[in-house]
N, C-alpha and C. Protein backbone atom coordinates (compact mmCIF):
# COMPACT_ATOMS: atom_id res chain seq x y z
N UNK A 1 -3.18 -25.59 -23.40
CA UNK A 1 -4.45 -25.05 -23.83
C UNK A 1 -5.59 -25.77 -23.10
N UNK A 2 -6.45 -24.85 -22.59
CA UNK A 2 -7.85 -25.39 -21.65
C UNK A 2 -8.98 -25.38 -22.62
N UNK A 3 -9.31 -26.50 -22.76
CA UNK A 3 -10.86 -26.66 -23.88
C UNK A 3 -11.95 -26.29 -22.79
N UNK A 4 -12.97 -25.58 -23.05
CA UNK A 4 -13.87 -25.21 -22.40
C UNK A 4 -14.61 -26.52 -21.79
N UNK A 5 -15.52 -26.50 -20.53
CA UNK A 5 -16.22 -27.69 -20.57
C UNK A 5 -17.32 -28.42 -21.67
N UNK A 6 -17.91 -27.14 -22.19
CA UNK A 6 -19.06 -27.50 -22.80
C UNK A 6 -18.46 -28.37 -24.37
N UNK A 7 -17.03 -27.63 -24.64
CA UNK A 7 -16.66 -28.14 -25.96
C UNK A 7 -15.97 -29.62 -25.86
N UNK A 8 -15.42 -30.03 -24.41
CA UNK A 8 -15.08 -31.17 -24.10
C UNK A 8 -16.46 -32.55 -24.02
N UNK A 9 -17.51 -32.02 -23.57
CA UNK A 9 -18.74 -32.59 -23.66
C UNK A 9 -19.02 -32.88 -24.58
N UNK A 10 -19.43 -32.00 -26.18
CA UNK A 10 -19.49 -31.89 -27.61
C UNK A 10 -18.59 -32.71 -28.06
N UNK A 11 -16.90 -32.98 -27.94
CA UNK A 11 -16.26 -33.67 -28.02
C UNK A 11 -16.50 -35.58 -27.59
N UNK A 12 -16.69 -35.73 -26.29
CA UNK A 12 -17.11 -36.59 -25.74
C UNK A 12 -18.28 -37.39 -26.52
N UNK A 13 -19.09 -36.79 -26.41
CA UNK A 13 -20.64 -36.86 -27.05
C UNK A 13 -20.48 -37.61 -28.89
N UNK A 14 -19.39 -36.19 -29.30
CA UNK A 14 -19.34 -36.88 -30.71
C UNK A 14 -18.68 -38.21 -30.90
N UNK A 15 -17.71 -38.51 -29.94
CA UNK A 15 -17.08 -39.60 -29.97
C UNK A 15 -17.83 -40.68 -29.83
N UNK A 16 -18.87 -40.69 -29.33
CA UNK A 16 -19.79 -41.89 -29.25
C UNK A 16 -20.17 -42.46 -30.17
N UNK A 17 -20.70 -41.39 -31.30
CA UNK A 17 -20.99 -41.49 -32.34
C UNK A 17 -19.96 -42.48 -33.58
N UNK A 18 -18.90 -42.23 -33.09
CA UNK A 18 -18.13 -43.00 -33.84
C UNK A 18 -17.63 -44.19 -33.27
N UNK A 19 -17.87 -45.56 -34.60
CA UNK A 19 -17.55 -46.87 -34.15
C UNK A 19 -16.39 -47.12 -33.30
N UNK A 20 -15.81 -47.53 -32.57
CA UNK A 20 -14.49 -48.09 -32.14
C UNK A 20 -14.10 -46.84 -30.88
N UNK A 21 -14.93 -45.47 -30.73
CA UNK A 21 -14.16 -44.54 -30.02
C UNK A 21 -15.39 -44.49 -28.96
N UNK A 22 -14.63 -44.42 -28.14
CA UNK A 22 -15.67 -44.10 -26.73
C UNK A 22 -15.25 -42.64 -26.33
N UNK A 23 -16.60 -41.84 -25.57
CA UNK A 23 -16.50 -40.41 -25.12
C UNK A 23 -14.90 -40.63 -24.07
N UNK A 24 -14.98 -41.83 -23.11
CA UNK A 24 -14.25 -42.27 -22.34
C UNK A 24 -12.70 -42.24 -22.82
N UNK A 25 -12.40 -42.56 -23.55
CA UNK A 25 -11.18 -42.68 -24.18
C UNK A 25 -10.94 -41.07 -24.93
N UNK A 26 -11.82 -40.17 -25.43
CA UNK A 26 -11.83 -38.89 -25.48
C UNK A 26 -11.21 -37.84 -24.35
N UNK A 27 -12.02 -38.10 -23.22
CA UNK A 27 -11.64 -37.61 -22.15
C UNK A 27 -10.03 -37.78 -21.64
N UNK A 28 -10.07 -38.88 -21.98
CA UNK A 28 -8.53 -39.37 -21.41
C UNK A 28 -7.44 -38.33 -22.61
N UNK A 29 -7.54 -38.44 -23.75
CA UNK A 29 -6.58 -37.82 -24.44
C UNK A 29 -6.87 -36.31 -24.24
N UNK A 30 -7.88 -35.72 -23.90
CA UNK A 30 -7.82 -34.23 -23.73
C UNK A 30 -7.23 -33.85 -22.09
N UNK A 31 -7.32 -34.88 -21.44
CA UNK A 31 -6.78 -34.75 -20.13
C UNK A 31 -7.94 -34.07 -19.27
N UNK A 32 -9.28 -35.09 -19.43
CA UNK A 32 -10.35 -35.07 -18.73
C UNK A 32 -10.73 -35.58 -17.65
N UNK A 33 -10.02 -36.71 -18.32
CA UNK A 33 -10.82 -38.10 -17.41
C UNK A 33 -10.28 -38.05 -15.86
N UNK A 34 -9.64 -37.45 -15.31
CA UNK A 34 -9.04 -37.63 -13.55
C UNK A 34 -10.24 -36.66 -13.21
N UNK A 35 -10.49 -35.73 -14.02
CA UNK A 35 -11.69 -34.58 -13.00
C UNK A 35 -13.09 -35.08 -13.13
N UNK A 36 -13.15 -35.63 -14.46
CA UNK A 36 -14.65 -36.30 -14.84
C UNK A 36 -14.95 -37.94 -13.63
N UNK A 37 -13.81 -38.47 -13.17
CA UNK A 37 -13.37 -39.23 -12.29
C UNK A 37 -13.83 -38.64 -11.15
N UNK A 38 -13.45 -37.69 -10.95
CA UNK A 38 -13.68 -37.30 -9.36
C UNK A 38 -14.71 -36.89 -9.30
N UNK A 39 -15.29 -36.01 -9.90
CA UNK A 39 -16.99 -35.17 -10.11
C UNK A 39 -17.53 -36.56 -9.84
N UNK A 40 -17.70 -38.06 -10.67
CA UNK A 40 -18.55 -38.80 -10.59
C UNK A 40 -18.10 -39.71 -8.88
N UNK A 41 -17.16 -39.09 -8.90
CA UNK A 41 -17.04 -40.00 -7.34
C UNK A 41 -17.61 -39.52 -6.31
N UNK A 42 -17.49 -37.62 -6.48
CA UNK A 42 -18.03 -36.75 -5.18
C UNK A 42 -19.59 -36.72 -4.97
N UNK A 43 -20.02 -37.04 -6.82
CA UNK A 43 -21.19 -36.66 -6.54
C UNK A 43 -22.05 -38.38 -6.26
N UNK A 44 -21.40 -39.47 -6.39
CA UNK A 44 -22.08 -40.71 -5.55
C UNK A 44 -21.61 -41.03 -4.04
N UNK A 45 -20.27 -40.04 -3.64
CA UNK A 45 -20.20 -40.18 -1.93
C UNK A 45 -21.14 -38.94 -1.64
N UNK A 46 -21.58 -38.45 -1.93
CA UNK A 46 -22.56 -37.20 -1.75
C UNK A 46 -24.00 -37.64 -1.57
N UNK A 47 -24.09 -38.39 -2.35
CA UNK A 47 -25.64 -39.52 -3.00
C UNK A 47 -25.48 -39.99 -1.44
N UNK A 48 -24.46 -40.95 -1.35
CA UNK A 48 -24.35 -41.90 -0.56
C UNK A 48 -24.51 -41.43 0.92
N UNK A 49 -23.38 -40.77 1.07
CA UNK A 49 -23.89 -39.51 2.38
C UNK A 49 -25.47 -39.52 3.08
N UNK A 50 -26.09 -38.76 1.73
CA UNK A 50 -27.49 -38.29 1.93
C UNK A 50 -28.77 -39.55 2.12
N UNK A 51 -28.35 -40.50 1.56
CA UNK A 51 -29.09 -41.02 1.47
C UNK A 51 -28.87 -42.05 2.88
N UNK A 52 -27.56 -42.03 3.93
CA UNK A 52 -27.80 -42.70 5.32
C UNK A 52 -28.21 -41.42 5.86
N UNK A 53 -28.04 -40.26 6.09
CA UNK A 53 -28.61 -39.50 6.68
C UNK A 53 -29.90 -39.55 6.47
N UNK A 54 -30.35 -39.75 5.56
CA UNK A 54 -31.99 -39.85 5.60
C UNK A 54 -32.76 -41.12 6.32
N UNK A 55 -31.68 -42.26 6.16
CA UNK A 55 -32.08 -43.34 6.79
C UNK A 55 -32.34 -43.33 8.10
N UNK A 56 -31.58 -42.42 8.38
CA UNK A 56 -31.18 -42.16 10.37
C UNK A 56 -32.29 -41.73 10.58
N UNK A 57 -32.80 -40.40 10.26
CA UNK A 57 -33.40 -39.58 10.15
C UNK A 57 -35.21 -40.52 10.37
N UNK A 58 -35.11 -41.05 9.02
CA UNK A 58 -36.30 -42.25 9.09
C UNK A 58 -36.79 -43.47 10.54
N UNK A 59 -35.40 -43.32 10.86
CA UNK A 59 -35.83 -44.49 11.48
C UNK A 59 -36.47 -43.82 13.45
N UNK A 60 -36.72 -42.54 12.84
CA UNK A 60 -37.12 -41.91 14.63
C UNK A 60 -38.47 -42.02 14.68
């Protein structure tokens, strides 16, 4: 069964809320955490990317 994103978020989110449970440890038992992993990796080599290209770019 595929939980929608938005209800995995809601999930996540509520877990915060409660003492001892992290959204993090949520993710992991719904079988989140490898894609929520990669999204946050693509989108800081992406960051990272852009931001020497701009440097290059700067320095003409």
């Amino acid at each position: 069964m595929r939980i929608p994103p938005f209800a995995a978020g809601l999930l996540m989110g509520s877990a915060d809320a409660v003492p001892g449970i992290s959204g993090g440890t949520v993710a992991l038992v719904i079988g989140l955490y490898r894609r929520l992993i990669d999204s946050i990796a693509t989108v800081l080599d992406w960051n990272t990317r852009a931001s020497a290209i701009s440097r290059r770019y700067a320095r003409r």
